[in-house]
N, C-alpha and C. Protein backbone atom coordinates (compact mmCIF):
# COMPACT_ATOMS: atom_id res chain seq x y z
N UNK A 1 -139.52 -134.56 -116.82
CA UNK A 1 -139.77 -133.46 -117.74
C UNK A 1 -138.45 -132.89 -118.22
N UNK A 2 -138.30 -132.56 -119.06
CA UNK A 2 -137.25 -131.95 -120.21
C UNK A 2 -137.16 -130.20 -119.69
N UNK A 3 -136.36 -129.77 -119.59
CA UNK A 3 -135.71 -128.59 -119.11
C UNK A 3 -135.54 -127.48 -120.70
N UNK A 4 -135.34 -128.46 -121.62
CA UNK A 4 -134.94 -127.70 -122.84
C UNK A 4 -134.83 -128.52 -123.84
N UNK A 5 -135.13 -128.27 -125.16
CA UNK A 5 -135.45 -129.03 -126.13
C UNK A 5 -134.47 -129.53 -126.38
N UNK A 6 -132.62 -128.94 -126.63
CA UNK A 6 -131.47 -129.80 -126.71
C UNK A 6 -131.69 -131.15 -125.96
N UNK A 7 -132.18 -131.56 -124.61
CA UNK A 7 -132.18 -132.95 -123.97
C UNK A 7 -133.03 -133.73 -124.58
N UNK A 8 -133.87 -132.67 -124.77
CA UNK A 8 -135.27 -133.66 -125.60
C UNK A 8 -134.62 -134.49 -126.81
N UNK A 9 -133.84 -133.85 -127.93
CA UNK A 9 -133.66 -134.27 -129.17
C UNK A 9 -132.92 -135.52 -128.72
N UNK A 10 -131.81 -134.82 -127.52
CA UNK A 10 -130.78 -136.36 -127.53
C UNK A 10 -131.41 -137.76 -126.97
N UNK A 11 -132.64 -137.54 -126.28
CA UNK A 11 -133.37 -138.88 -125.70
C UNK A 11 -134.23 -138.98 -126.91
N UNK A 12 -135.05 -138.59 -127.67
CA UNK A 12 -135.53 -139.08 -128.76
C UNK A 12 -134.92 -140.00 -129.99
N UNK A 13 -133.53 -139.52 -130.35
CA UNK A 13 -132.72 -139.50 -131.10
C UNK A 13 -131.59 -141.09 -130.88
N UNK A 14 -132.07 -141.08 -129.55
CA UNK A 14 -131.78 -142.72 -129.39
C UNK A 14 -132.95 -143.63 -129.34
N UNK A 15 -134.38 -143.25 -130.26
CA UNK A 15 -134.65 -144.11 -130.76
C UNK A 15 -135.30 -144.27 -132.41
N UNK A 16 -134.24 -143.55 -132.40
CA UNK A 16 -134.17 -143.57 -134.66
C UNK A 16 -135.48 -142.33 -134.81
N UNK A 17 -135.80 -141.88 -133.96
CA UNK A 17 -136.03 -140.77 -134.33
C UNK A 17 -135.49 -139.36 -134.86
N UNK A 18 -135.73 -139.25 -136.37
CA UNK A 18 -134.67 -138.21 -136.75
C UNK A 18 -134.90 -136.58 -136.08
N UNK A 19 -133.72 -136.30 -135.54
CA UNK A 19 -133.46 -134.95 -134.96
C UNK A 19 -132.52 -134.38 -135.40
N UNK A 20 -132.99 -132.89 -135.77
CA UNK A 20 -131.00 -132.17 -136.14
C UNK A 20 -129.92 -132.06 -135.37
N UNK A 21 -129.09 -132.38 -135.46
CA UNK A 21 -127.90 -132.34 -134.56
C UNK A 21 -127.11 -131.06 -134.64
N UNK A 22 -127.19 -130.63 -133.17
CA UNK A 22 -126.94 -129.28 -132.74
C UNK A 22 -126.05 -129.20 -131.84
N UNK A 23 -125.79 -127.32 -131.53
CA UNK A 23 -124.68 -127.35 -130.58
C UNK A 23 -125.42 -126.37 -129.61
N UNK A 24 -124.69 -126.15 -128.45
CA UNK A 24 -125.14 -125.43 -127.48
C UNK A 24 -123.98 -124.27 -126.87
N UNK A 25 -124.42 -123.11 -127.16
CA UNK A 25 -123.29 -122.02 -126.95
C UNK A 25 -124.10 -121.44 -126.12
N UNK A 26 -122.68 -120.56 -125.33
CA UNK A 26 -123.03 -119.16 -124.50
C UNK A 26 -122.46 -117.99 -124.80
N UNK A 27 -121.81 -118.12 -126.22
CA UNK A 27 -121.10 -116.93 -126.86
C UNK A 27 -121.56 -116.56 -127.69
N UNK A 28 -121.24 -115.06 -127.97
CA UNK A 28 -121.19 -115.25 -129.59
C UNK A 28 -119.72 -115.29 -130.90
N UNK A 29 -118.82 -116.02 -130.09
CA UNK A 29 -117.49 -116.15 -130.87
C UNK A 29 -117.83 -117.68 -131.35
N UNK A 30 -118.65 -118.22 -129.73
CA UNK A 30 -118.53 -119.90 -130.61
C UNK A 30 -119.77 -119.62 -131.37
N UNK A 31 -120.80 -119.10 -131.46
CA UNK A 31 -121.96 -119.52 -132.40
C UNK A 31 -121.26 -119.48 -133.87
N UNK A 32 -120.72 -118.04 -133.98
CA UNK A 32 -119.44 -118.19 -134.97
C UNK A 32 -118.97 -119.22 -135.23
N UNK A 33 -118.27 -119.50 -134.76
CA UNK A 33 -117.46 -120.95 -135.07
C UNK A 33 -118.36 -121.97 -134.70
N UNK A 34 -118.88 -122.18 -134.79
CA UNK A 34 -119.82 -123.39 -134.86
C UNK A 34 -120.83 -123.60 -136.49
N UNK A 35 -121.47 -122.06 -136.77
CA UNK A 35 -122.03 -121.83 -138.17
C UNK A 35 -120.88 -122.41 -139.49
N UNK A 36 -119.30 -121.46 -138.59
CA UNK A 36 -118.06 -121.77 -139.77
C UNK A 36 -118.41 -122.93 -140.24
N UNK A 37 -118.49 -124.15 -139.03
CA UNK A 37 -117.97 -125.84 -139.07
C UNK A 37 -119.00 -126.48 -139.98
N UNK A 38 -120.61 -126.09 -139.37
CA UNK A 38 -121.57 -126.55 -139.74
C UNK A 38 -122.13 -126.41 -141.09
N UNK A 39 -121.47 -125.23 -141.40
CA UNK A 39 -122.27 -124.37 -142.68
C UNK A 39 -123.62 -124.01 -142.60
N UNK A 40 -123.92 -123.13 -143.33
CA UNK A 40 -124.86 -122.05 -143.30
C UNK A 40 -126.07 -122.84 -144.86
N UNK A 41 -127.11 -122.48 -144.49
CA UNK A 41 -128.06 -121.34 -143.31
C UNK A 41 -128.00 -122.86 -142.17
N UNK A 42 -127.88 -121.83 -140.93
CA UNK A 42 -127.96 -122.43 -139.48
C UNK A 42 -128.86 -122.02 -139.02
N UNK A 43 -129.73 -122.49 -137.95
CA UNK A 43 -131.08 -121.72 -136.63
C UNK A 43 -130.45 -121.25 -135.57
N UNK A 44 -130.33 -120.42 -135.01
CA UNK A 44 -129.90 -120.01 -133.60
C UNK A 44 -131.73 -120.26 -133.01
N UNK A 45 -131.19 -121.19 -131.74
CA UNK A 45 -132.65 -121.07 -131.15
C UNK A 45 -132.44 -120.67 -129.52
N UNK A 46 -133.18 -119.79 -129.34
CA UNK A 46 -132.81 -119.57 -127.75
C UNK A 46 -133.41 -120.69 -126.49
N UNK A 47 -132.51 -121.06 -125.71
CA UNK A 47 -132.93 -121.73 -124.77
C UNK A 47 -133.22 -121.09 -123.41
N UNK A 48 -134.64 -121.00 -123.36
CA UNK A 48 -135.56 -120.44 -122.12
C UNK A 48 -136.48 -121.76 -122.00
N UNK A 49 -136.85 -122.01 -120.63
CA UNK A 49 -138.03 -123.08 -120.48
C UNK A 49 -139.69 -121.96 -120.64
N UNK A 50 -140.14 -121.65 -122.19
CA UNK A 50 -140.92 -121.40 -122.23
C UNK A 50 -141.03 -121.80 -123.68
N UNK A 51 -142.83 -121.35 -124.28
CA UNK A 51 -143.04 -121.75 -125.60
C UNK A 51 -142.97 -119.95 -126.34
N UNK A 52 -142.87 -119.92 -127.65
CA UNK A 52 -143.81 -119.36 -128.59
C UNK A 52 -141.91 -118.64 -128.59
N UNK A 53 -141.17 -119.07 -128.03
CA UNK A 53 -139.56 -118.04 -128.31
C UNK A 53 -139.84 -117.79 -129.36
N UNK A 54 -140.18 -118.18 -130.75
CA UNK A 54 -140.24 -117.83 -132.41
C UNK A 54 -141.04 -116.54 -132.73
N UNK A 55 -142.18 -116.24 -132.49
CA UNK A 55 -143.01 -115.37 -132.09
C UNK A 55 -142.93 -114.44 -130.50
N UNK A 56 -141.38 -114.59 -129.79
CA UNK A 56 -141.27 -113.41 -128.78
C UNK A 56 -140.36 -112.50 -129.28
N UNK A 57 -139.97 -111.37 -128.23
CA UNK A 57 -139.27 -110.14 -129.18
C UNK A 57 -138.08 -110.10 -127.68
N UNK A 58 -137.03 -109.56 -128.30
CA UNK A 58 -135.96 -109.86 -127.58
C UNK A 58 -136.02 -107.78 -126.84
N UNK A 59 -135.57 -107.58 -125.60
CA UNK A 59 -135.51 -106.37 -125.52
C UNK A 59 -134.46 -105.59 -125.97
N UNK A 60 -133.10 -106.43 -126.85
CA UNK A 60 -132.09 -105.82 -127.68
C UNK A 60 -132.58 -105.42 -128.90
N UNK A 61 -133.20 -106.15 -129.63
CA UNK A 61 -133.83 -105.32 -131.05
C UNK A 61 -135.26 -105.33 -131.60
N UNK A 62 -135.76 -106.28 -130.43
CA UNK A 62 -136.92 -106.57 -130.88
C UNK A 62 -137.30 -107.67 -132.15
N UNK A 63 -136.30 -108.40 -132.36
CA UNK A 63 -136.65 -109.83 -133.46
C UNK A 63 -137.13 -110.68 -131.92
N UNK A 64 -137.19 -112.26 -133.11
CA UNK A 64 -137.97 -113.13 -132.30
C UNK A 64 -136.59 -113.76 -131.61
N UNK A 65 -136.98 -114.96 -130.87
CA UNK A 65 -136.01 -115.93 -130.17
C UNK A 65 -135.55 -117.50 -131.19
N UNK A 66 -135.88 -117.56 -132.80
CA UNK A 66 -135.56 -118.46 -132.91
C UNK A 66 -134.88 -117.52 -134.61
N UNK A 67 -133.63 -117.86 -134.93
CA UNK A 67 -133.48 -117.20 -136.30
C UNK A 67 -133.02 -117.77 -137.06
N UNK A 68 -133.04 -117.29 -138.88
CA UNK A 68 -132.01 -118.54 -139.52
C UNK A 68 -130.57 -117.48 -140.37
N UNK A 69 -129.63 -117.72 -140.04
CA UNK A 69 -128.84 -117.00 -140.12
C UNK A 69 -127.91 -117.87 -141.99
N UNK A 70 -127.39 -117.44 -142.65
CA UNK A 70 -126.79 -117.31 -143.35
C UNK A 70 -125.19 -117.26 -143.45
N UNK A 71 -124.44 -116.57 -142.75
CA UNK A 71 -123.32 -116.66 -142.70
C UNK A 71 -122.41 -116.66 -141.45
N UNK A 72 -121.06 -117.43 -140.68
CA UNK A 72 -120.70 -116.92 -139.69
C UNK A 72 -120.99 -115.85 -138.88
N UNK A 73 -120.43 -114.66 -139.59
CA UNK A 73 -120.57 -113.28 -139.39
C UNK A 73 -122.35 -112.87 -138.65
N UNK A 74 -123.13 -113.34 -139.49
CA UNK A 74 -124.56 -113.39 -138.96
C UNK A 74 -124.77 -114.14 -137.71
N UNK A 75 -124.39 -115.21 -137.87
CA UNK A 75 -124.19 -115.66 -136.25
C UNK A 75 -124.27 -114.86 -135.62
N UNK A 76 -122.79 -114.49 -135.28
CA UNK A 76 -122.33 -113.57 -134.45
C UNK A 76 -123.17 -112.65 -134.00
N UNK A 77 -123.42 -111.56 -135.09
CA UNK A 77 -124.33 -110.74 -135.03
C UNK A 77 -125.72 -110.69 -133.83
N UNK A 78 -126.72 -111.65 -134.32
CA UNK A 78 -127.17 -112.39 -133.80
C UNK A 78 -127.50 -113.08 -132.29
N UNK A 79 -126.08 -113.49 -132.38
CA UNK A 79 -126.09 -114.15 -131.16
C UNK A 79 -125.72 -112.95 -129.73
N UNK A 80 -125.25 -112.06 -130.49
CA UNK A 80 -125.11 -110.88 -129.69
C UNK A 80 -125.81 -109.99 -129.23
N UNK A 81 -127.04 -109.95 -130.30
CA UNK A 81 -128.70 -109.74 -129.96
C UNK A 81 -129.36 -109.94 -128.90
N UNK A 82 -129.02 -112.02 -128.99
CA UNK A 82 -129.70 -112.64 -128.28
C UNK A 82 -128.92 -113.00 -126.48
N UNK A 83 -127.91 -113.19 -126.35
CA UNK A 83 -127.52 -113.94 -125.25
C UNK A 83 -127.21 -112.71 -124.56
N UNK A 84 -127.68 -112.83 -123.18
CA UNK A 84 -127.50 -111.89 -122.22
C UNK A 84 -128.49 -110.90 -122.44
N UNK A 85 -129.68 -111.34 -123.21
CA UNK A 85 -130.74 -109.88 -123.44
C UNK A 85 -131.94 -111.35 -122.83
N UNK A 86 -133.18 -110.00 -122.66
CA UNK A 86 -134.67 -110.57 -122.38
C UNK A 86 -135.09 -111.39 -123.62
N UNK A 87 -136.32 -112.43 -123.37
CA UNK A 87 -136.70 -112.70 -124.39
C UNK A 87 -138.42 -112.70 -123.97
N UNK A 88 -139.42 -111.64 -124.06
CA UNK A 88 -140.45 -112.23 -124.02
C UNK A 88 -141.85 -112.51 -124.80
N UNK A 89 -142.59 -113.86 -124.24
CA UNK A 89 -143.27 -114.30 -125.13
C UNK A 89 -144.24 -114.40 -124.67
N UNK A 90 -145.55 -115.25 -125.18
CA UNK A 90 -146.69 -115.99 -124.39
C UNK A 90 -146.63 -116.34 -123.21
N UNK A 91 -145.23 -117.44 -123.17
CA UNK A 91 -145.08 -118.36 -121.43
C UNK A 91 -143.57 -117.74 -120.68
N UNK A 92 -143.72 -116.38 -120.98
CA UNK A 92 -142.57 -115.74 -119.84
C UNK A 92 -143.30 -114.86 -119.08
N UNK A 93 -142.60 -114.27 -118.05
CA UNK A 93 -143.31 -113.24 -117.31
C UNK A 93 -143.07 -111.76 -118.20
N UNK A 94 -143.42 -111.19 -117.84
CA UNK A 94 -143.56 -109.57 -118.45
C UNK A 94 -142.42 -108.95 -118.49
N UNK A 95 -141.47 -109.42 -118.29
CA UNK A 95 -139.98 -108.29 -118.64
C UNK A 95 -139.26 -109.31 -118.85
N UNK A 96 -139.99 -110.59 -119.17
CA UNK A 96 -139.13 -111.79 -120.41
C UNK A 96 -138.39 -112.99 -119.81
N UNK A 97 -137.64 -113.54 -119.79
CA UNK A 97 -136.05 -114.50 -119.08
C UNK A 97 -135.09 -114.28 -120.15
N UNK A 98 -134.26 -114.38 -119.20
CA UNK A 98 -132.45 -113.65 -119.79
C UNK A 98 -132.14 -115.37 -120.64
N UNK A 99 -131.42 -114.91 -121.60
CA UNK A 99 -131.12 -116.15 -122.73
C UNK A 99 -129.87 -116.02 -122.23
N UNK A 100 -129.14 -117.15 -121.86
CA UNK A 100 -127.46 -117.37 -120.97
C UNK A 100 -127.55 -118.61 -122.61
N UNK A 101 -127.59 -119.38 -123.21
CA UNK A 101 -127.84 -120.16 -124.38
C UNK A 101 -128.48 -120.15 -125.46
N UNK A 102 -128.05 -120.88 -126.51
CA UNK A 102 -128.71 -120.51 -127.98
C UNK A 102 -128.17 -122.36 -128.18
N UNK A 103 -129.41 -122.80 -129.09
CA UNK A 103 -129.02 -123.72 -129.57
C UNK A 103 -128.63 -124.02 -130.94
N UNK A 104 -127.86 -124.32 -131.54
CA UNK A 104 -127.52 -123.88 -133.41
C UNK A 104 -127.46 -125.28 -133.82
N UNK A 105 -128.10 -125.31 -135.02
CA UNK A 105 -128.28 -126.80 -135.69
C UNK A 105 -128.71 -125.85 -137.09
N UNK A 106 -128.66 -127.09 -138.21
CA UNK A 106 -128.04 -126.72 -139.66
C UNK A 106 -129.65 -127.22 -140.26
């Protein structure tokens, strides 16, 4: 079983199955620099082993766990929201799991 959808893409993806190619941060300086490289609009997606992150609410502002950001700067923003805050959804417990990762693909 797959821990997180980043492993998933890379075992799929060796067999011509098309997947976006992404990065995996625990900052928010590299999500930054990673949006810079990649160009924008990018997804920040949070990595928790649960479903519905798109539809959960973070306990920093209350958006969801998956976003599409527009510029570096938004990254950042963003990612500062997300990493080191709760995220909960359908398949978390009631005061959420802490996002230590974000996955960013273009």
């Amino acid at each position: 079983m797959f821990r997180c959808g980043c492993r998933l893409m890379r075992v799929v993806g060796g067999y011509d199955v098309p997947v976006p190619h992404g990065f995996v941060v625990a900052n928010a300086q590299d999500a930054k620099s990673v949006v810079a490289a990649i160009g924008a609009p990018s997804v920040l997606k949070s990595q928790i082993l649960a479903g519905g992150r798109g539809k959960g609410k973070f306990d920093s502002d209350g958006k969801g766990g998956v976003r599409i950001v527009t510029t570096p700067k938004e990254a950042f923003v963003n990612a500062s929201e997300m990493l080191g805050h709760y995220l909960t959804a359908k398949q978390t417990p009631p005061n959420g799991l802490l996002v230590k990762k974000l996955y960013i693909y273009k």
